[in-house]
N, C-alpha and C. Protein backbone atom coordinates (compact mmCIF):
# COMPACT_ATOMS: atom_id res chain seq x y z
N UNK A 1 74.61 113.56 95.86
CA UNK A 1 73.87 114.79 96.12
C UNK A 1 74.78 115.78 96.84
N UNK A 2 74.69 116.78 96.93
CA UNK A 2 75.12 118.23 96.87
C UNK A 2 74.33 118.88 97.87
N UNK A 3 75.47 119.23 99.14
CA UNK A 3 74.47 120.22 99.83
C UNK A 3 75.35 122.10 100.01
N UNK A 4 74.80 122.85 100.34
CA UNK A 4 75.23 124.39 100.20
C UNK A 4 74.87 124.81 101.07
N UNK A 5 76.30 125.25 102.10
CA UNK A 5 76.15 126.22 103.33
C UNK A 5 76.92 127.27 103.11
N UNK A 6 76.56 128.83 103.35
CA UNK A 6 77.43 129.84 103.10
C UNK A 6 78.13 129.48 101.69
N UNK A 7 79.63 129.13 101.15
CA UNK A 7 80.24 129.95 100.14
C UNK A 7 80.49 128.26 100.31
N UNK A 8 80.04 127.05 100.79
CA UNK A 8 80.75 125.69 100.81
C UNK A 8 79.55 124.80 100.20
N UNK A 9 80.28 123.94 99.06
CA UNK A 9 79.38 122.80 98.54
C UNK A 9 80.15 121.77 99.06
N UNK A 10 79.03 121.13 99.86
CA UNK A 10 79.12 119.55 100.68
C UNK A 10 78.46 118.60 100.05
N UNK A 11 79.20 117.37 99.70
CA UNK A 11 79.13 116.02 99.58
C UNK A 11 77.93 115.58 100.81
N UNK A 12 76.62 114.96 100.40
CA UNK A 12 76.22 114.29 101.57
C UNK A 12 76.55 112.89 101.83
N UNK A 13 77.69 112.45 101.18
CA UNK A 13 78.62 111.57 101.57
C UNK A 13 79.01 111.34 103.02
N UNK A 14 79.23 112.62 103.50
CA UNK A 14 80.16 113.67 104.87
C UNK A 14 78.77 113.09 106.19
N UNK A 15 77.58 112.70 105.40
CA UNK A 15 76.25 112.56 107.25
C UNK A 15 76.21 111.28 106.80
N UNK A 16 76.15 110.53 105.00
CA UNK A 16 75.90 109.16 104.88
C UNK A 16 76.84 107.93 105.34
N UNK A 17 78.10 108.29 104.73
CA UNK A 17 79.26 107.42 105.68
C UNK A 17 79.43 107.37 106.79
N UNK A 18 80.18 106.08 107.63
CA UNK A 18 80.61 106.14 108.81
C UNK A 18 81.91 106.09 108.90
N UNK A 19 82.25 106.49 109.69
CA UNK A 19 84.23 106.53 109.89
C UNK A 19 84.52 106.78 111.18
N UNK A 20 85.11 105.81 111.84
CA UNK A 20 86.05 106.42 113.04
C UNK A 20 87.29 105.60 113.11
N UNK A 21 88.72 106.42 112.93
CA UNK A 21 89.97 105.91 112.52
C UNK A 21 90.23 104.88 113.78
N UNK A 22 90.57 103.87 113.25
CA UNK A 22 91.01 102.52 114.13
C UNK A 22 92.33 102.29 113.60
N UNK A 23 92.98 102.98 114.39
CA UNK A 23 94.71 103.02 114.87
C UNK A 23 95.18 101.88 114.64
N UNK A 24 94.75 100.93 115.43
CA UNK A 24 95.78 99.66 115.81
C UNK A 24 95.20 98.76 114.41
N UNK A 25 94.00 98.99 113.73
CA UNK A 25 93.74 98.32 112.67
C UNK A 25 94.80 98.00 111.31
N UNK A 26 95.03 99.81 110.92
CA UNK A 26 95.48 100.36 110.01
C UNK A 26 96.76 100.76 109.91
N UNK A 27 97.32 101.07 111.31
CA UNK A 27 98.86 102.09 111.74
C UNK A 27 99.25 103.34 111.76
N UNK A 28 98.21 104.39 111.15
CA UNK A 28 98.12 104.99 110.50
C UNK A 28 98.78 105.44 109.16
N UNK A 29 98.28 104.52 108.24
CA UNK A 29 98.88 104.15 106.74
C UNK A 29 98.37 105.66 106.05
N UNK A 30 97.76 106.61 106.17
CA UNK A 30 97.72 107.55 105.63
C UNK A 30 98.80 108.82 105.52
N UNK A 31 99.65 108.89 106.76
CA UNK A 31 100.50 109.16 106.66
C UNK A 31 101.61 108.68 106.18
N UNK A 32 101.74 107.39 105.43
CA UNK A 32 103.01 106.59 104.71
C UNK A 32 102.48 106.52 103.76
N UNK A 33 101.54 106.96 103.00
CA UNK A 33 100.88 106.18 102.03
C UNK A 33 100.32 106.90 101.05
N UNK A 34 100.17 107.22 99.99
CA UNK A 34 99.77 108.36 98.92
C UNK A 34 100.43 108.72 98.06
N UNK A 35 100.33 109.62 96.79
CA UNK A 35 101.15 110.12 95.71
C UNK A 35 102.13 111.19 95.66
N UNK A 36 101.32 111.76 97.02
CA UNK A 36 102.18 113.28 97.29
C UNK A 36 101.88 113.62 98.97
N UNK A 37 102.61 114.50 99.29
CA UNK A 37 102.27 114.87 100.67
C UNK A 37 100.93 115.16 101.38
N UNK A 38 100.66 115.60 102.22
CA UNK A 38 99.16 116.49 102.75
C UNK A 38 99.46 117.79 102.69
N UNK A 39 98.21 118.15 101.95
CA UNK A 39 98.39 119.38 101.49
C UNK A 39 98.03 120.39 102.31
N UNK A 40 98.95 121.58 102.12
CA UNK A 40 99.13 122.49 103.53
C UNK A 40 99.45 124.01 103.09
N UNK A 41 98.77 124.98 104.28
CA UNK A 41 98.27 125.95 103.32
C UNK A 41 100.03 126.96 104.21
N UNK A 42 99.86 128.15 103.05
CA UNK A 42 101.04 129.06 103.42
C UNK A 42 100.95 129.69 104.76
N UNK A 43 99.62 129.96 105.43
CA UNK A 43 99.83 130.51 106.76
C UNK A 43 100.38 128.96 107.82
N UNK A 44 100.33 127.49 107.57
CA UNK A 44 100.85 126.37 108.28
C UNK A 44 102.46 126.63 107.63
N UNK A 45 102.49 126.71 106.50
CA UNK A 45 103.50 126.57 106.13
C UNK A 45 104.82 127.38 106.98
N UNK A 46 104.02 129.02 107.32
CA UNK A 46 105.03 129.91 108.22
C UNK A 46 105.35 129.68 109.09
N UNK A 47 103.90 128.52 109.69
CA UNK A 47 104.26 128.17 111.50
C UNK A 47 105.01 127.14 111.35
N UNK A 48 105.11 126.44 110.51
CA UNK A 48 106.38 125.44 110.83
C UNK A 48 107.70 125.82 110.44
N UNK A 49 108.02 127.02 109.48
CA UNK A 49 109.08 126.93 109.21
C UNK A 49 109.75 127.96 110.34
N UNK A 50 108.74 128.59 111.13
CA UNK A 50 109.38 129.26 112.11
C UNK A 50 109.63 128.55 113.57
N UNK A 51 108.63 127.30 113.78
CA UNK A 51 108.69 126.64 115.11
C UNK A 51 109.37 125.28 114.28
N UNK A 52 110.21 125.35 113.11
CA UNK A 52 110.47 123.45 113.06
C UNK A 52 111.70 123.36 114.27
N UNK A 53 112.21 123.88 114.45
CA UNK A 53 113.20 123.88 115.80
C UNK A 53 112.80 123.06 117.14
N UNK A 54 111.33 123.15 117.07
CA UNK A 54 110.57 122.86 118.42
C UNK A 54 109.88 121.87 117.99
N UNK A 55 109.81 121.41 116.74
CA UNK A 55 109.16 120.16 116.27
C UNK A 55 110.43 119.12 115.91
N UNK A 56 111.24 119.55 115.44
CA UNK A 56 112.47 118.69 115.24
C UNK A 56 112.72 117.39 116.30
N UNK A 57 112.49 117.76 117.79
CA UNK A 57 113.14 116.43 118.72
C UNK A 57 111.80 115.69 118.53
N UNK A 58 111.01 115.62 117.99
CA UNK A 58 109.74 114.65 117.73
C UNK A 58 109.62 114.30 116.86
N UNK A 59 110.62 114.52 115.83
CA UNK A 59 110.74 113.94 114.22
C UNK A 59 111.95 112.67 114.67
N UNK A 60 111.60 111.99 113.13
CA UNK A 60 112.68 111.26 112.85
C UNK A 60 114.45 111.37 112.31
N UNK A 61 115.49 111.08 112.60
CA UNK A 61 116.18 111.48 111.51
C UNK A 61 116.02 112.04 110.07
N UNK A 62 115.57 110.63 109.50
CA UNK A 62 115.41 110.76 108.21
C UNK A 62 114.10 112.38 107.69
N UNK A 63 113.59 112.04 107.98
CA UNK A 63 112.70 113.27 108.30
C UNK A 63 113.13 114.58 108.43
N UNK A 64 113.90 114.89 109.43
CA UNK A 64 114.61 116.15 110.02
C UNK A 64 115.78 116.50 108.69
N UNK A 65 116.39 116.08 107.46
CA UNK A 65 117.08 115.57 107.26
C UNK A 65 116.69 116.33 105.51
N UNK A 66 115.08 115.82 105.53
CA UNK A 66 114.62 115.91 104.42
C UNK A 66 114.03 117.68 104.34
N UNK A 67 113.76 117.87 105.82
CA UNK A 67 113.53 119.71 105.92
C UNK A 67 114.72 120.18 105.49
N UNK A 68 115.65 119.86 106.49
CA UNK A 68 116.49 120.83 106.42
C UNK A 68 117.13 120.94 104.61
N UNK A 69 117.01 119.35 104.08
CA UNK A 69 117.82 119.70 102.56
C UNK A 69 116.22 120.47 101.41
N UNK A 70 115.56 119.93 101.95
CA UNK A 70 114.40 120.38 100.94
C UNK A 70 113.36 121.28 101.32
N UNK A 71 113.09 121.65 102.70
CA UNK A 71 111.88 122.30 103.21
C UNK A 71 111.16 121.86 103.91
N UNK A 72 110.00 121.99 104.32
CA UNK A 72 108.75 121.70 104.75
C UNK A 72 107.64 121.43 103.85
N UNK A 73 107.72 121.85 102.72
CA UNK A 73 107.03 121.24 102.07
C UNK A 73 107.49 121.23 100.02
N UNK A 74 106.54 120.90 99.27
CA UNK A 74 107.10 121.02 97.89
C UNK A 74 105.92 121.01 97.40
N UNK A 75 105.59 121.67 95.86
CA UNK A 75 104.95 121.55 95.01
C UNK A 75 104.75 120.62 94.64
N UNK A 76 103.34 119.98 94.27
CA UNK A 76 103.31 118.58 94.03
C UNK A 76 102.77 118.46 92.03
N UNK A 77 102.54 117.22 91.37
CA UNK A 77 101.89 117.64 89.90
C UNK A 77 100.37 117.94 89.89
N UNK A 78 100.07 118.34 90.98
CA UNK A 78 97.87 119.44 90.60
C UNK A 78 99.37 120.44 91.10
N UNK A 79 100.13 120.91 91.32
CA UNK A 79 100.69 122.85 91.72
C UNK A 79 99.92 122.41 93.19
N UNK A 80 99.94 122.26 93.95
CA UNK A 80 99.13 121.84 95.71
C UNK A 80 100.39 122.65 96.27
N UNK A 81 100.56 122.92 97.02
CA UNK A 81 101.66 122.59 98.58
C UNK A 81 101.23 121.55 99.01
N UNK A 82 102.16 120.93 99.06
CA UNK A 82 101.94 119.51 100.27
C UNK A 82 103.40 119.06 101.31
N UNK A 83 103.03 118.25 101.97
CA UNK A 83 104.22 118.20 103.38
C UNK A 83 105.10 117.52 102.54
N UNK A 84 106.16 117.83 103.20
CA UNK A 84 107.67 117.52 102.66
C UNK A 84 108.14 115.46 102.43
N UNK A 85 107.93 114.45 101.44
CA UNK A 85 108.36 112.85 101.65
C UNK A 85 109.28 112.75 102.18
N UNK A 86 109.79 111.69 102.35
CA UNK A 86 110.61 110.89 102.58
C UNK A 86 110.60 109.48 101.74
N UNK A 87 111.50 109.49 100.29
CA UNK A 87 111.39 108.53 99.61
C UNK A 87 110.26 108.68 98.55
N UNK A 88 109.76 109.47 98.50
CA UNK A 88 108.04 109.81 97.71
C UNK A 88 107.29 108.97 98.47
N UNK A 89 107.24 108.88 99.58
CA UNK A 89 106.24 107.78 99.88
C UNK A 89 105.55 108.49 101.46
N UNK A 90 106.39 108.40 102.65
CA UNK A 90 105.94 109.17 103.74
C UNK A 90 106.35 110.35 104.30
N UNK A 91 105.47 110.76 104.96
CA UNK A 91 105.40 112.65 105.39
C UNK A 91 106.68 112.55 106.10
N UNK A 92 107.22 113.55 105.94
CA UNK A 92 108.79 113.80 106.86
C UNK A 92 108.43 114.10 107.95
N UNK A 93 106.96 114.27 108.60
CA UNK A 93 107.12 114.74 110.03
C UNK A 93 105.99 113.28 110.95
N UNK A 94 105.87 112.47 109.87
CA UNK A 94 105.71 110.87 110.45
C UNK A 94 106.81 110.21 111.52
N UNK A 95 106.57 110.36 112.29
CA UNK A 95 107.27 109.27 113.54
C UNK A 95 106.16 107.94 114.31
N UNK A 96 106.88 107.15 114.61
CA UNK A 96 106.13 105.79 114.88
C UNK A 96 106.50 105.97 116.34
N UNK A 97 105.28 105.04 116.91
CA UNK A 97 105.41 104.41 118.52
C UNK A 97 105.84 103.60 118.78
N UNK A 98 105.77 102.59 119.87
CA UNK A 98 106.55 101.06 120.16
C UNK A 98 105.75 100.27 119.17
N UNK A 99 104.50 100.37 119.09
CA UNK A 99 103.53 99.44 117.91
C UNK A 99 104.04 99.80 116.85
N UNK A 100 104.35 100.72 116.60
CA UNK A 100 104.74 100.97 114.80
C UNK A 100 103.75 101.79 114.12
N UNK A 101 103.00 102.50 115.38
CA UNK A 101 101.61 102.93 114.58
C UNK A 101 102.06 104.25 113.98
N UNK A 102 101.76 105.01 112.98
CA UNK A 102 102.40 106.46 112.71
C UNK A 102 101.91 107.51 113.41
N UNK A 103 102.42 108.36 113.55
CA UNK A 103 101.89 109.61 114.65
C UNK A 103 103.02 110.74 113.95
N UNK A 104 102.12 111.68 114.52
CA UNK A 104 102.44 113.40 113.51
C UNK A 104 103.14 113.71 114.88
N UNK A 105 104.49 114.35 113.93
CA UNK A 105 105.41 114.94 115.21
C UNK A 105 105.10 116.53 115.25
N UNK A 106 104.23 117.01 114.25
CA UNK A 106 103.82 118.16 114.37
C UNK A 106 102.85 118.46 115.93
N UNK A 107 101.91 117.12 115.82
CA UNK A 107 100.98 116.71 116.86
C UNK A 107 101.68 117.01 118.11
N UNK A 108 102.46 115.47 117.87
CA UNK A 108 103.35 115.63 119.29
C UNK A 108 103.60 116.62 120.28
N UNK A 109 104.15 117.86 118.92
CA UNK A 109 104.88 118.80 120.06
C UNK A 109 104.17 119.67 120.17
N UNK A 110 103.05 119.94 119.90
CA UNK A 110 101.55 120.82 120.25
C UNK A 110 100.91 120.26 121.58
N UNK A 111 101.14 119.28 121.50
CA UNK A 111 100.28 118.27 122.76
C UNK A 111 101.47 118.76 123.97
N UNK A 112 102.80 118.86 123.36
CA UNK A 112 103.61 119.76 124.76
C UNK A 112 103.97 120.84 124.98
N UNK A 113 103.19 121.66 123.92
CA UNK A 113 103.12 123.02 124.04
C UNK A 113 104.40 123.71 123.39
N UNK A 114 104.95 122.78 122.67
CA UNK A 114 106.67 123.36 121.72
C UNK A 114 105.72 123.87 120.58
N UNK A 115 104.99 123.89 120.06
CA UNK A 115 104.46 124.97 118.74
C UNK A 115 102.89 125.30 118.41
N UNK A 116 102.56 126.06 117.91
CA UNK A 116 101.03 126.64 118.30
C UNK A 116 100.14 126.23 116.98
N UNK A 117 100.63 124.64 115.94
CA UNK A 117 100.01 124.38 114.54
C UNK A 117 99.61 122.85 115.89
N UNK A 118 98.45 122.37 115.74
CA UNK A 118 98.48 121.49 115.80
C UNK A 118 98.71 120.39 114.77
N UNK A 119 98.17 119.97 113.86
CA UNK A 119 98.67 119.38 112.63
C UNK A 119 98.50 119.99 111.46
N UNK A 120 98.31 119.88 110.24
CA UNK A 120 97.96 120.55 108.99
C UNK A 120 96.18 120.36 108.68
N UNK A 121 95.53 121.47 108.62
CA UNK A 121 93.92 120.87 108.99
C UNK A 121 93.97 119.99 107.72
N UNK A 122 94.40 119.70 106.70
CA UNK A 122 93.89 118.91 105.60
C UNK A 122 94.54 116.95 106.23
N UNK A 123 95.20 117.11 107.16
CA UNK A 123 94.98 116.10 108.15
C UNK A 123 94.38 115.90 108.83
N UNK A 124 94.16 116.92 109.59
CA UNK A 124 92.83 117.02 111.05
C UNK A 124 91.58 116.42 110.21
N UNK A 125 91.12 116.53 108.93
CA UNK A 125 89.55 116.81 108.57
C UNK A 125 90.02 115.56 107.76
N UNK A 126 91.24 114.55 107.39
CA UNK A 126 90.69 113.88 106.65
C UNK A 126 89.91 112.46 107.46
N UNK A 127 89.00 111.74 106.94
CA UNK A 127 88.55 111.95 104.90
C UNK A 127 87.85 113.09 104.27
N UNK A 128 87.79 113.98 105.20
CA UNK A 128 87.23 115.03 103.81
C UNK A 128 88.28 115.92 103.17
N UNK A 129 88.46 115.77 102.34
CA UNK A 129 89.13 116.41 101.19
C UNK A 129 88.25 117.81 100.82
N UNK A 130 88.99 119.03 101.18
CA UNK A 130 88.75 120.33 100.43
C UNK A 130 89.40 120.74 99.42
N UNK A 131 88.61 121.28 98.68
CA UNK A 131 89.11 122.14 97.43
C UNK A 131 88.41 123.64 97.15
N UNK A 132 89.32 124.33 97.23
CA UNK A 132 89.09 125.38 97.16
C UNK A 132 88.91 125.97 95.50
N UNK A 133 87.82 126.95 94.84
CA UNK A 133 87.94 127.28 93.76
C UNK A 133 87.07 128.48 93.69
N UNK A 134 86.98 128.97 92.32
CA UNK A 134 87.22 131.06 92.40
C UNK A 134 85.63 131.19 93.64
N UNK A 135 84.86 130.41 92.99
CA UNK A 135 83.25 131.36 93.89
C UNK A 135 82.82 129.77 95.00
N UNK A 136 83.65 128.96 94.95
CA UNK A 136 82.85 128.59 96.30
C UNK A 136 83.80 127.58 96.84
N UNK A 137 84.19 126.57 97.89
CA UNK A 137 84.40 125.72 98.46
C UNK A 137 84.12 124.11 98.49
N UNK A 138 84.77 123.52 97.91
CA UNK A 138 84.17 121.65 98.06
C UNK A 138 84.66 120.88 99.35
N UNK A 139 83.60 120.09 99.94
CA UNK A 139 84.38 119.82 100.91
C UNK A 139 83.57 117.82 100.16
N UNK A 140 84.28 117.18 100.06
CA UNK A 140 84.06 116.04 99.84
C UNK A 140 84.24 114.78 100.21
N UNK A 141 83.98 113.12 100.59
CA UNK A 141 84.59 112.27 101.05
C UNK A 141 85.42 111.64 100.33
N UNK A 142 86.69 110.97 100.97
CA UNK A 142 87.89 110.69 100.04
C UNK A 142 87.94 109.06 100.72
N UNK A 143 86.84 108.66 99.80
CA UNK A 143 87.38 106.83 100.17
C UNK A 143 88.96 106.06 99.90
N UNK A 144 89.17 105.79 100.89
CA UNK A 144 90.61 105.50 100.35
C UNK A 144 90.59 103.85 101.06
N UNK A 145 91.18 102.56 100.02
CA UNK A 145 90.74 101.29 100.89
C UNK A 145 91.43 100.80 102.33
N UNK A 146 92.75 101.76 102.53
CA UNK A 146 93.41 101.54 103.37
C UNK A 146 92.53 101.87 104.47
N UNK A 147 91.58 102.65 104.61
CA UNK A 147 90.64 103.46 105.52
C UNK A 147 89.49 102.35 105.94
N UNK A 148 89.83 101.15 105.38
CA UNK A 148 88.61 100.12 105.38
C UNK A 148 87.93 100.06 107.26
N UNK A 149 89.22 99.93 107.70
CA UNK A 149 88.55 99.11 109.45
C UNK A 149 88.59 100.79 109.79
N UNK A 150 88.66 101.77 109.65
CA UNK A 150 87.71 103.11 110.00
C UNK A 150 86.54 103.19 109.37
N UNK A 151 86.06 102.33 108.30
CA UNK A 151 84.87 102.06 107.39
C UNK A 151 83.64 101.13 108.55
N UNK A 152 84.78 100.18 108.84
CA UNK A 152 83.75 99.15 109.66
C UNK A 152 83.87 99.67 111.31
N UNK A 153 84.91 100.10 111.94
CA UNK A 153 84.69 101.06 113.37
C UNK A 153 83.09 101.77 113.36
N UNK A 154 83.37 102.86 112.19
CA UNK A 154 82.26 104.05 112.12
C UNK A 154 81.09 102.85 112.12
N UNK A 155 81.02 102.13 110.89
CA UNK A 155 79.67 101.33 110.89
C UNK A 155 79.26 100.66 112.16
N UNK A 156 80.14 100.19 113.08
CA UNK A 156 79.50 99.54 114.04
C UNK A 156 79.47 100.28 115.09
N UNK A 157 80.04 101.85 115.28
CA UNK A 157 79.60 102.72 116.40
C UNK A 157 78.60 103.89 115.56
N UNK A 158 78.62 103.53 114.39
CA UNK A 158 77.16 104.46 113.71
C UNK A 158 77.75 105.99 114.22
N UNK A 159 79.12 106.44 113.81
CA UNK A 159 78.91 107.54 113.66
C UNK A 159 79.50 108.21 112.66
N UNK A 160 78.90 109.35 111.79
CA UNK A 160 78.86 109.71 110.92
C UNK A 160 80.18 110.27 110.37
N UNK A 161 80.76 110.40 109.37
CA UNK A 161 82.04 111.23 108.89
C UNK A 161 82.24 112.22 109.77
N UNK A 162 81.25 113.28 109.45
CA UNK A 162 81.34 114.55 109.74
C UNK A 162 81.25 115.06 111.52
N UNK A 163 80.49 114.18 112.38
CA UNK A 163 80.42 113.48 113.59
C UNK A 163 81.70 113.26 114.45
N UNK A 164 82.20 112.39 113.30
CA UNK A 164 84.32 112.06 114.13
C UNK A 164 84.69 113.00 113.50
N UNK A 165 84.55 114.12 112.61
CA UNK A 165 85.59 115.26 112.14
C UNK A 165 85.01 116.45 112.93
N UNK A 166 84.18 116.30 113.95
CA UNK A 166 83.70 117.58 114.62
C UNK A 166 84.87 118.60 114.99
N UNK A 167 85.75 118.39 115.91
CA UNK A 167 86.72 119.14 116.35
C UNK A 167 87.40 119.99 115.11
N UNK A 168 87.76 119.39 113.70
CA UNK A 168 88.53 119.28 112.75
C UNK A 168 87.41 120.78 111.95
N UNK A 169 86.36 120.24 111.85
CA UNK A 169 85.50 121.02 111.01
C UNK A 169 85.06 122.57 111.76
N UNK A 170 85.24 122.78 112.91
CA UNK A 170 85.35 123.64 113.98
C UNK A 170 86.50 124.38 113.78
N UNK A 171 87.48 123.87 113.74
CA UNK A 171 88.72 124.25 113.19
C UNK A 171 89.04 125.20 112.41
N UNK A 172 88.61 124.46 111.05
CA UNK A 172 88.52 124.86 109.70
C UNK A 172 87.42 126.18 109.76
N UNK A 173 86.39 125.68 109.88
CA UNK A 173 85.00 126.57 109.59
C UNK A 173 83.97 127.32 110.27
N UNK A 174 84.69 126.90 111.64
CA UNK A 174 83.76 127.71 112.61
C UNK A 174 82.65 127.25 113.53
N UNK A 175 82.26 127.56 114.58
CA UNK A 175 81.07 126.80 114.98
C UNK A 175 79.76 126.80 114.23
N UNK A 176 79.72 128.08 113.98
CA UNK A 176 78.31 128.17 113.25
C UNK A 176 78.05 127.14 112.00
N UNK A 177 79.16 126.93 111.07
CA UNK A 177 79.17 126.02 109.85
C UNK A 177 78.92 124.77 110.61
N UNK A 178 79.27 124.30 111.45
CA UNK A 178 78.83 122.95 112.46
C UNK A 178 77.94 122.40 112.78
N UNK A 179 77.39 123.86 113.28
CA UNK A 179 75.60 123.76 113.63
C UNK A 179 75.19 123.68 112.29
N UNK A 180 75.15 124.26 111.36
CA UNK A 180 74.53 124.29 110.23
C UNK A 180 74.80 122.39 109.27
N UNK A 181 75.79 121.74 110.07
CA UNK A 181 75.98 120.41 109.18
C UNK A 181 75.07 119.66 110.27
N UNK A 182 75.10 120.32 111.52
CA UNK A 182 73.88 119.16 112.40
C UNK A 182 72.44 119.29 111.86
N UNK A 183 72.38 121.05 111.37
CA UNK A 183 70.78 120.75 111.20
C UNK A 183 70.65 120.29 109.51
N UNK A 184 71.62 119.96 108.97
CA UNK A 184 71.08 119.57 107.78
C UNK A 184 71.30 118.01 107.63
N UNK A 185 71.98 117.40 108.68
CA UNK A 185 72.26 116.02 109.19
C UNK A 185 70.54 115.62 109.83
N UNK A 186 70.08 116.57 110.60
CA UNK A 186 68.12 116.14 111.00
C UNK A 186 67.42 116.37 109.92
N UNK A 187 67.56 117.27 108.93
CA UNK A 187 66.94 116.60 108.08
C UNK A 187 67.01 115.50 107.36
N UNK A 188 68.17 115.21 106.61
CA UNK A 188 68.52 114.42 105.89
C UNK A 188 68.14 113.03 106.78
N UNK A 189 67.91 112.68 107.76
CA UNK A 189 67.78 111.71 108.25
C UNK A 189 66.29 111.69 108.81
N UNK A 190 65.54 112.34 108.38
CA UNK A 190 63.88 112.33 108.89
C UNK A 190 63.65 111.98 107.44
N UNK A 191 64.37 112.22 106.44
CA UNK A 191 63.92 111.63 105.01
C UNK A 191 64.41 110.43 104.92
N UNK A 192 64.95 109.45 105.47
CA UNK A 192 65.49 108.43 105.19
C UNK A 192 64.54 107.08 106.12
């Protein structure tokens, strides 16, 4: 089912699922893991290619390596922008902790005030996957199995997709679009 706020068609996937990312479960395999980069729009695209200087000491070699010969990001086969691989396999601005867990060096250096992108929102908001097209907006859930123990986290703290993407969807869409997914989250759940 299909819900419609302003100029955006929502998946009620986004109030029926549960998800909350469990780090130490997973590693964060979404950032190593996929066909093509995360896809990232031309106004992210400016802020990194003007602050990668200040994101650079929070990257990896290999990473730092792959900007400087190829960019920040590349055309992928849908025509997308997406973030720049390493190997076709992980984001060039993936760096790991002492666990090995993955972490965004874009993140990093926002959290110390070296650049003003915090990550790419089509990271911030996933699992929801947007697509943009001529007269309206999709915002949809993107089951992916690696996402499993964020499948069973959400289920056993019962909170909703859209719930753990609050900050993310704020982001993206504004407060008002927020309020408008809470009150269509009370209904949808007085029918159930």
């Amino acid at each position: 089912m299909l819900i419609e706020i302003e100029d955006k068609v929502i998946s009620t996937q986004i109030f029926e699922k549960n998800f909350v990312c469990d780090l130490s479960a997973c590693k964060g395999q979404c950032c190593v893991s996929g066909d093509s980069g995360a896809p990232i729009s031309v106004e992210e695209i400016s802020i990194l290619e003007d602050e990668i200087d200040e994101i650079k000491p929070f990257m990896r070699k290999r990473g730092i390596k792959i900007i400087e010969n190829q960019g920040v990001f590349y055309v992928d086969q849908e025509n997308e922008k997406v973030t720049s691989l390493i190997d076709e396999k992980e984001c060039a601005f993936v760096s790991f902790n002492k666990e090995g867990i993955a972490q965004c060096s874009i993140e990093m250096a926002y959290k110390e005030g070296k650049t003003t992108l915090k990550k790419p929102i089509s990271c911030h908001l996933f699992p929801i996957r947007v697509k943009k097209f001529k007269a309206f907006t999709a915002l949809n859930y993107s089951k992916w199995d690696i996402c499993e123990p964020a499948c069973e986290c959400g289920e056993k703290l019962k909170v909703p997709v859209f719930i753990f993407l609050k900050d993310a969807l704020i982001r993206a869409f504004g407060r008002r679009f927020f309020s408008e997914l809470l009150a269509v989250n009370k209904e949808i759940t007085k029918k159930r």
